[in-house]
Protein backbone atom coordinates (compact mmCIF):
# COMPACT_ATOMS: atom_id res chain seq x y z
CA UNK A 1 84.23 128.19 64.06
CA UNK A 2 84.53 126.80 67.46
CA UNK A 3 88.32 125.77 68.53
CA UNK A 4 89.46 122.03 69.72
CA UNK A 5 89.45 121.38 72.85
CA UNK A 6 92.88 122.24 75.00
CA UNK A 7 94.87 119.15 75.40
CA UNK A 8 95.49 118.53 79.32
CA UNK A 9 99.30 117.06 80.04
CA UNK A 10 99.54 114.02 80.93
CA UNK A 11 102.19 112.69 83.25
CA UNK A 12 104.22 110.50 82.37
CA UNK A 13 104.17 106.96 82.25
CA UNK A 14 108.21 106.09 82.90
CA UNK A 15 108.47 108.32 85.46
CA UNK A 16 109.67 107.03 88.99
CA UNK A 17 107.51 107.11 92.31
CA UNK A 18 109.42 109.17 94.31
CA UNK A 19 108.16 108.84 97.87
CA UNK A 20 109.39 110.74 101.14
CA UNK A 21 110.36 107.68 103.79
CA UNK A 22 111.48 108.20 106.61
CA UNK A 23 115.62 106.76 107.13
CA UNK A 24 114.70 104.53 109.86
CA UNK A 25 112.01 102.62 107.98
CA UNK A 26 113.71 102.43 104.72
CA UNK A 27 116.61 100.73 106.61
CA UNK A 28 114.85 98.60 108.85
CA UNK A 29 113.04 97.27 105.09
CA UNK A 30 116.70 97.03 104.00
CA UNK A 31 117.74 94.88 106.49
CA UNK A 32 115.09 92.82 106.20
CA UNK A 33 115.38 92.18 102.51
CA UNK A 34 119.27 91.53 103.00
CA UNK A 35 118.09 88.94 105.90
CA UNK A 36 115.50 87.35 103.88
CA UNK A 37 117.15 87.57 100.73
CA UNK A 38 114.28 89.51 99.09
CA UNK A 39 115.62 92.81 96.69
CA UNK A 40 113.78 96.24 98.42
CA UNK A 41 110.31 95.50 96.23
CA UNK A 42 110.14 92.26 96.75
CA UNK A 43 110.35 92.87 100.72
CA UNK A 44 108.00 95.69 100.84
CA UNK A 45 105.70 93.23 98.78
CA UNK A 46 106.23 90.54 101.60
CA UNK A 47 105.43 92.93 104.83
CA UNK A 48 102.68 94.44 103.39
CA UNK A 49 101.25 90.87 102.54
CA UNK A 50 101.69 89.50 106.18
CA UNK A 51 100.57 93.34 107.26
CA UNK A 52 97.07 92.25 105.18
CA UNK A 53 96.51 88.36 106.44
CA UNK A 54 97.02 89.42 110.19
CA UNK A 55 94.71 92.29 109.31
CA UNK A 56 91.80 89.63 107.87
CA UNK A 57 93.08 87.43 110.70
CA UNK A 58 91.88 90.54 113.31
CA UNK A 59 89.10 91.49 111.32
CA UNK A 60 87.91 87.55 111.62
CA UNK A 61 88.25 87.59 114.94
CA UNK A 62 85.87 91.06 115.43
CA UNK A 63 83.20 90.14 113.58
């Protein structure tokens, strides 16, 4: 008789994204969500999305 197979662990799911940032950046992110009125995720969500049109905008110009 052959055994199951081992179940692997899985991570899990409610577990925070812990992420090693450097003090400078995480403040200068602060004080840009406390200027804009954005909350932390909210900002990051908002640089990263004028990070990616002035990347298509280079990227346009390129090619």
């Amino acid at each position: 008789m052959r055994k199951p197979p081992a179940k692997t662990k899985r991570p899990v799911r409610s577990e925070r994204l812990e992420a090693k940032v450097d003090p400078r950046l995480y403040a200068a992110v602060e004080a840009f969500a406390i200027a804009k009125g954005h909350t932390l995720s909210s900002a990051v969500y908002a640089i990263l999305l004028d990070w990616q049109k002035l990347e298509r905008h280079r990227a346009a110009r390129r090619g």
